[in-house]
C-alpha atoms as a PDB file:
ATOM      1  CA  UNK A   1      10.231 -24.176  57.118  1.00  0.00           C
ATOM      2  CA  UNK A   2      13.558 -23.282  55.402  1.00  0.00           C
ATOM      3  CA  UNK A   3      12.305 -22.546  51.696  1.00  0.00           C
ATOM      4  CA  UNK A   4      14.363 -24.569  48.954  1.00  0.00           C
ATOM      5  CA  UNK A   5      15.487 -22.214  45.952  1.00  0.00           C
ATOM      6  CA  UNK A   6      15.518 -24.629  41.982  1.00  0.00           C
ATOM      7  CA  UNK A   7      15.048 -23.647  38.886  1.00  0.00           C
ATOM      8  CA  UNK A   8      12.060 -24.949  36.907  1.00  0.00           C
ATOM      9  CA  UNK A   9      14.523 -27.709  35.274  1.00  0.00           C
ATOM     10  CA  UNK A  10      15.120 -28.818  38.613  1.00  0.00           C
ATOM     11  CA  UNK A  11      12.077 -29.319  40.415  1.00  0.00           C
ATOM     12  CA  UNK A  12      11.183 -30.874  37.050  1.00  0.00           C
ATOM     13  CA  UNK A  13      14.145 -33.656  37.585  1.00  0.00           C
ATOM     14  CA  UNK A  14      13.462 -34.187  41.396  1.00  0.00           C
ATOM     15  CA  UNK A  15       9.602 -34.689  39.909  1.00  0.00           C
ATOM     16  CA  UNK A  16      10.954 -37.325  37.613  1.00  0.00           C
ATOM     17  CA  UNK A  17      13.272 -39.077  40.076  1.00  0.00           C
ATOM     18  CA  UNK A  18      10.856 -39.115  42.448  1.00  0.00           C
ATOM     19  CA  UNK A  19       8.232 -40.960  40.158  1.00  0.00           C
ATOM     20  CA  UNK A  20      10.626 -43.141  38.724  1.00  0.00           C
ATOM     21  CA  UNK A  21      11.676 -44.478  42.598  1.00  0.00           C
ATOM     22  CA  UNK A  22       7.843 -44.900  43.741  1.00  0.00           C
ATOM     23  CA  UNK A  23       6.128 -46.598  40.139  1.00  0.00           C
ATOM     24  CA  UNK A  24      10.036 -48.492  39.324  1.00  0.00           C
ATOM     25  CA  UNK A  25      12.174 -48.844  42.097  1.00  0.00           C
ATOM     26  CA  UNK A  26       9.399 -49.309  45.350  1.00  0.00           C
ATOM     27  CA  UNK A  27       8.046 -52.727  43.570  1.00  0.00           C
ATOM     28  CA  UNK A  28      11.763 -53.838  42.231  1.00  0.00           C
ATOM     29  CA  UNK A  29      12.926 -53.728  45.793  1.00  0.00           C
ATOM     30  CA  UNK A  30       9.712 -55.511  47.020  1.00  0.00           C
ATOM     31  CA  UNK A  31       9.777 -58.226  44.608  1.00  0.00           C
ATOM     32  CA  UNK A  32      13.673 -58.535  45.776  1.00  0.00           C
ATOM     33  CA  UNK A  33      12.368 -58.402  49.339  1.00  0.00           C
ATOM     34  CA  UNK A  34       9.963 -61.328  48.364  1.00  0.00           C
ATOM     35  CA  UNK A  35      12.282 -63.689  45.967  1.00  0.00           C
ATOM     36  CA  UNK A  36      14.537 -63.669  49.457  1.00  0.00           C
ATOM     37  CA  UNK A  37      12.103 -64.522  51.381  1.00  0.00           C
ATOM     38  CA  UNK A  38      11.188 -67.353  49.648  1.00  0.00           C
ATOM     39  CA  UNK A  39      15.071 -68.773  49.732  1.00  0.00           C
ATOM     40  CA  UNK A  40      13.984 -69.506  53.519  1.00  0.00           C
ATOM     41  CA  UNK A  41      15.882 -68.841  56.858  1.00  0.00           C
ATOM     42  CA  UNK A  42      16.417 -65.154  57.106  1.00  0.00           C
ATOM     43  CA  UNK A  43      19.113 -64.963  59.368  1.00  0.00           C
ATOM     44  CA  UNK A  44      21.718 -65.636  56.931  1.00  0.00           C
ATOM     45  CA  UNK A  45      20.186 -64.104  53.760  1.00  0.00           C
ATOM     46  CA  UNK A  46      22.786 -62.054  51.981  1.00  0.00           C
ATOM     47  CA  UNK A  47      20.115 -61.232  49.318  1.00  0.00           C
ATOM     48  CA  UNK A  48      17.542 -60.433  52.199  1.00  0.00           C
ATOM     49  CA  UNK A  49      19.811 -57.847  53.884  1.00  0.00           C
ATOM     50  CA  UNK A  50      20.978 -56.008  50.875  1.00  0.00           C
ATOM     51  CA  UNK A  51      17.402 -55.744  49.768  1.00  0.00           C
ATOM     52  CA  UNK A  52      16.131 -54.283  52.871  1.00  0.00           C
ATOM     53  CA  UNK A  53      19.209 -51.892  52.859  1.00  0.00           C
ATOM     54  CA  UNK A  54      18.281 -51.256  49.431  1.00  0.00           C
ATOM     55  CA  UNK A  55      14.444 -50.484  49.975  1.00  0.00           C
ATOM     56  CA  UNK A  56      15.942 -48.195  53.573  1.00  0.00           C
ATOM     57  CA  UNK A  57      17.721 -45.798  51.296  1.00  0.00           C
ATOM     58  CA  UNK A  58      15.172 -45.601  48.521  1.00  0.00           C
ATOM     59  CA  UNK A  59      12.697 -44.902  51.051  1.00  0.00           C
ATOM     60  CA  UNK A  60      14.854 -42.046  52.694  1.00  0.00           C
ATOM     61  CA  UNK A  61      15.783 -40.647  48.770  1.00  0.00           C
ATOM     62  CA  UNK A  62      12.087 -40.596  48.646  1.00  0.00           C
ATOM     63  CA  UNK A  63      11.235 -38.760  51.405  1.00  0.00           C
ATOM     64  CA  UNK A  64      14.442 -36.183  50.954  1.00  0.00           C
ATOM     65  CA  UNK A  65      12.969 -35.580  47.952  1.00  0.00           C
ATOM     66  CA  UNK A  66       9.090 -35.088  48.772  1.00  0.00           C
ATOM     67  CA  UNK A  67      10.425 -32.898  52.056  1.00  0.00           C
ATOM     68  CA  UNK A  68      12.522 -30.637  49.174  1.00  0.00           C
ATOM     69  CA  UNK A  69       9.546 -30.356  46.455  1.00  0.00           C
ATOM     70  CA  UNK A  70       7.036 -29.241  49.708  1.00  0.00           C
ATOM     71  CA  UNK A  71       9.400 -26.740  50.526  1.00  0.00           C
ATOM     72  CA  UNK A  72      10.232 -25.154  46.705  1.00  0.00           C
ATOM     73  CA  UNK A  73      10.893 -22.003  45.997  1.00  0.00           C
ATOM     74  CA  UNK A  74      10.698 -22.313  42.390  1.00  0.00           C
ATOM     75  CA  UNK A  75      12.686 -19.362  40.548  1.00  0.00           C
ATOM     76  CA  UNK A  76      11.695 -19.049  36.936  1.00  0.00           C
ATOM     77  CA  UNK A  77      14.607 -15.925  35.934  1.00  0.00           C
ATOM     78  CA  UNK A  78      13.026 -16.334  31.991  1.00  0.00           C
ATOM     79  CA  UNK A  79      10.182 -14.628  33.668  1.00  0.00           C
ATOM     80  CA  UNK A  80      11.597 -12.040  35.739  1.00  0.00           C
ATOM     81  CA  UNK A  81      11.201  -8.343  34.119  1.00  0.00           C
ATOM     82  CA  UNK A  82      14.173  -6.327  34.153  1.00  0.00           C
ATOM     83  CA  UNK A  83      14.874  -2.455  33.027  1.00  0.00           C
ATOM     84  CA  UNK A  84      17.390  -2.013  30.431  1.00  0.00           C
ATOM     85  CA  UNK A  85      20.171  -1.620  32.849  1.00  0.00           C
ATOM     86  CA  UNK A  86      23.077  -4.077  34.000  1.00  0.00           C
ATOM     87  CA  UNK A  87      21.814  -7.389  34.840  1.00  0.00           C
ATOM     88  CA  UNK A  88      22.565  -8.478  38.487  1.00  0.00           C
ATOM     89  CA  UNK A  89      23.853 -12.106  39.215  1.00  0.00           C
ATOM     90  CA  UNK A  90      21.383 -14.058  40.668  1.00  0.00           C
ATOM     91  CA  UNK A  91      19.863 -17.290  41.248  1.00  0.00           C
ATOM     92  CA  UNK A  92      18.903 -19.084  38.151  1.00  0.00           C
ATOM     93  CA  UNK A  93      21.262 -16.723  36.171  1.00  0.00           C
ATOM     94  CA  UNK A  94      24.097 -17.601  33.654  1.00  0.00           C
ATOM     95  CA  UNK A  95      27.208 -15.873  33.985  1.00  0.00           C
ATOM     96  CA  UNK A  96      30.140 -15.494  31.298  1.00  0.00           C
ATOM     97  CA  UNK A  97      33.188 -14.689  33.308  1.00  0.00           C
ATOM     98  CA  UNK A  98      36.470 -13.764  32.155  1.00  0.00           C
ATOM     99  CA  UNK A  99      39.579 -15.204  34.314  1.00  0.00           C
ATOM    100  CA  UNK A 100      41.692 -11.926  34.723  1.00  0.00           C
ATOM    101  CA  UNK A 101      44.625 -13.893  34.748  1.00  0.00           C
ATOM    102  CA  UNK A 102      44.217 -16.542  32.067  1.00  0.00           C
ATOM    103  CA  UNK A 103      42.171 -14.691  29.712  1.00  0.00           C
ATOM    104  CA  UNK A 104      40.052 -17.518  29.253  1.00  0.00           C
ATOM    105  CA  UNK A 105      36.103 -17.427  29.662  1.00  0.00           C
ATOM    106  CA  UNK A 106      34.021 -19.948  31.302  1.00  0.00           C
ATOM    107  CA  UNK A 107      29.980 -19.856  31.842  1.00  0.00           C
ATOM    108  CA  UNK A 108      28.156 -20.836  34.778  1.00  0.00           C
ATOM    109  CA  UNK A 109      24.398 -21.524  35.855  1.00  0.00           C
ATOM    110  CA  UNK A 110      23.819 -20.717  38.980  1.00  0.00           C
ATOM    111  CA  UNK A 111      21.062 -23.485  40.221  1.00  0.00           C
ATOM    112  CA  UNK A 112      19.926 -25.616  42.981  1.00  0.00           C
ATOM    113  CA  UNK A 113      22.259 -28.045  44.830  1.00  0.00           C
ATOM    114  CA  UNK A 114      20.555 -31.047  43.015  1.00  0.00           C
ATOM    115  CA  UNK A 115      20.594 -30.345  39.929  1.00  0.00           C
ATOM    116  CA  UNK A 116      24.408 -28.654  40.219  1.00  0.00           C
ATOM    117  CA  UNK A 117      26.849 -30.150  37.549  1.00  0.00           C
ATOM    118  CA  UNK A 118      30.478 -29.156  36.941  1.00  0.00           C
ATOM    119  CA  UNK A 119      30.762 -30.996  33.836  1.00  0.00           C
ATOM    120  CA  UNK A 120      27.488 -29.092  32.797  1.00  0.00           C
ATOM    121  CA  UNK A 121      28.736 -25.541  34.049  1.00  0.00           C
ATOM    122  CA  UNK A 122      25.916 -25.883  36.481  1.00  0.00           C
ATOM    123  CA  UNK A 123      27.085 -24.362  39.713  1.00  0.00           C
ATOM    124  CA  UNK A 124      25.241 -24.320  43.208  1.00  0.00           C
ATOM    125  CA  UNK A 125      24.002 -20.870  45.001  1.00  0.00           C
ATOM    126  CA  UNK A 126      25.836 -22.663  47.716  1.00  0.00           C
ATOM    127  CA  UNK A 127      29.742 -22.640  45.957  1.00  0.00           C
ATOM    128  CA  UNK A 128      32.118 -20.275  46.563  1.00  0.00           C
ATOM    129  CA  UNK A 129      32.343 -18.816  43.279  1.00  0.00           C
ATOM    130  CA  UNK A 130      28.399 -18.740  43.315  1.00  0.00           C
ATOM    131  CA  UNK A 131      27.888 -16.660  46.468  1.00  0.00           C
ATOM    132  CA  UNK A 132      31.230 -14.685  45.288  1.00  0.00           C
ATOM    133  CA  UNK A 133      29.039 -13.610  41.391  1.00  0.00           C
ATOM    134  CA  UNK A 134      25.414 -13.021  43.294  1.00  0.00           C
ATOM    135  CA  UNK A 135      24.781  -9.374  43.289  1.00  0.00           C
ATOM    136  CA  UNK A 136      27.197  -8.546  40.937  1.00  0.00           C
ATOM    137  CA  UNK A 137      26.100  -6.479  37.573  1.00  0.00           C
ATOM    138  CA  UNK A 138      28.015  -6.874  34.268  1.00  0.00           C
ATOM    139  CA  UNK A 139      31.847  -5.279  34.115  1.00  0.00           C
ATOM    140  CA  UNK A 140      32.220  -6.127  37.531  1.00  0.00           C
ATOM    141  CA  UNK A 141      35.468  -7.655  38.467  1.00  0.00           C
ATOM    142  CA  UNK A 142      35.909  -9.778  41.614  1.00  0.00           C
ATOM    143  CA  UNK A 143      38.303 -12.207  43.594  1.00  0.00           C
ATOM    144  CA  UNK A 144      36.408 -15.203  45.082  1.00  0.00           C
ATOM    145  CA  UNK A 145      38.258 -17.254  47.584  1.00  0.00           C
ATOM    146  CA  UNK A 146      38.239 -20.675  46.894  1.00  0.00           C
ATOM    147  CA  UNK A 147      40.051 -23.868  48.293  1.00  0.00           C
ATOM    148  CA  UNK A 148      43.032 -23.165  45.967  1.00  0.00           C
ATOM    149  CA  UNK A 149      43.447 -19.658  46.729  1.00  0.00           C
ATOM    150  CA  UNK A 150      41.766 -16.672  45.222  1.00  0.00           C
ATOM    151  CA  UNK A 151      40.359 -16.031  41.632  1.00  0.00           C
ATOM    152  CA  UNK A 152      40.346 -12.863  39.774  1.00  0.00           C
ATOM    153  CA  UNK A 153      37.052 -12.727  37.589  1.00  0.00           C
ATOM    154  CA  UNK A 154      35.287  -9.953  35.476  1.00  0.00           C
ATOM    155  CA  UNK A 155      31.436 -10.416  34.677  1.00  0.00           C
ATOM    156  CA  UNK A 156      31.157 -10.086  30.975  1.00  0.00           C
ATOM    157  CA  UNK A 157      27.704 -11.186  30.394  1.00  0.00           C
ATOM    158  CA  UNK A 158      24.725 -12.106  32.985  1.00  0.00           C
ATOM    159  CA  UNK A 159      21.358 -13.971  31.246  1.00  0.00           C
ATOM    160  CA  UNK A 160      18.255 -14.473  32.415  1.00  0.00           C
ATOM    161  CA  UNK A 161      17.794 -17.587  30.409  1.00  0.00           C
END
């Protein structure tokens, strides 16, 4: 079984989602399910069919996410030990990078494709720029190809935090 890297935060949220569609959205749907029932002939229930389509896809959300918490590899970097050398880029990391040709700085978190946010800076292992920073140590400058063209970057800072 293909392991499933997230940060603590994020198997926290998928824990949370995951309750909150089995104790609040299981019985909503049901009851829905019911109260359409009761209108009588199913074949032309509107209500009916967009219920069951409703309770399909909560049912599949729930067992995506019970399928991706079995196969966690939770990455805690807060509690990784490190020398007093350059920090590498890795999962669970934040970056500061500097954009060689804009001068401008930007910080990512490298994290788990469900809990990955743009508007948060929160960037999945599984980007472009993401797979372009892993490995790399502090000073390091790199181009990343991405789907409008290629991006010069230098590593200023890498956190374990």
């Amino acid at each position: 079984m293909e392991q499933t890297p997230m940060t603590p935060r994020g198997e926290e949220l998928l824990r949370s989602e995951l309750q909150r569609l089995k104790t609040v959205e299981r019985p909503r749907i049901v009851a829905a399910i019911a109260e359409a029932r009761s209108h009588g002939d199913l074949s032309e229930n509107a209500e009916y069919d967009a219920a069951k389509e409703e309770q399909g896809l909560c049912e599949a959300r729930i067992k995506d996410i019970e399928s991706k918490i079995a196969s966690a590899n939770v990455i805690d970097v807060t509690k990784l030990k490190h020398g007093n050398g350059k920090l590498k880029v890795i999962f669970g990391s934040t970056v500061t990078l500097l954009d060689v040709d804009t001068e401008k700085e930007i910080t990512y978190k490298i994290v788990g494709e469900d809990e990955a946010d743009i508007d948060n800076n929160l960037i999945s292992y599984k980007t472009p720029i993401a797979k372009g920073l892993l490995g790399k140590c502090e000073e390091d400058e790199i181009e990343i190809k991405i789907p409008k063209g290629t991006i010069c970057y230098e590593v200023v800072k890498v956190e374990y935090i």
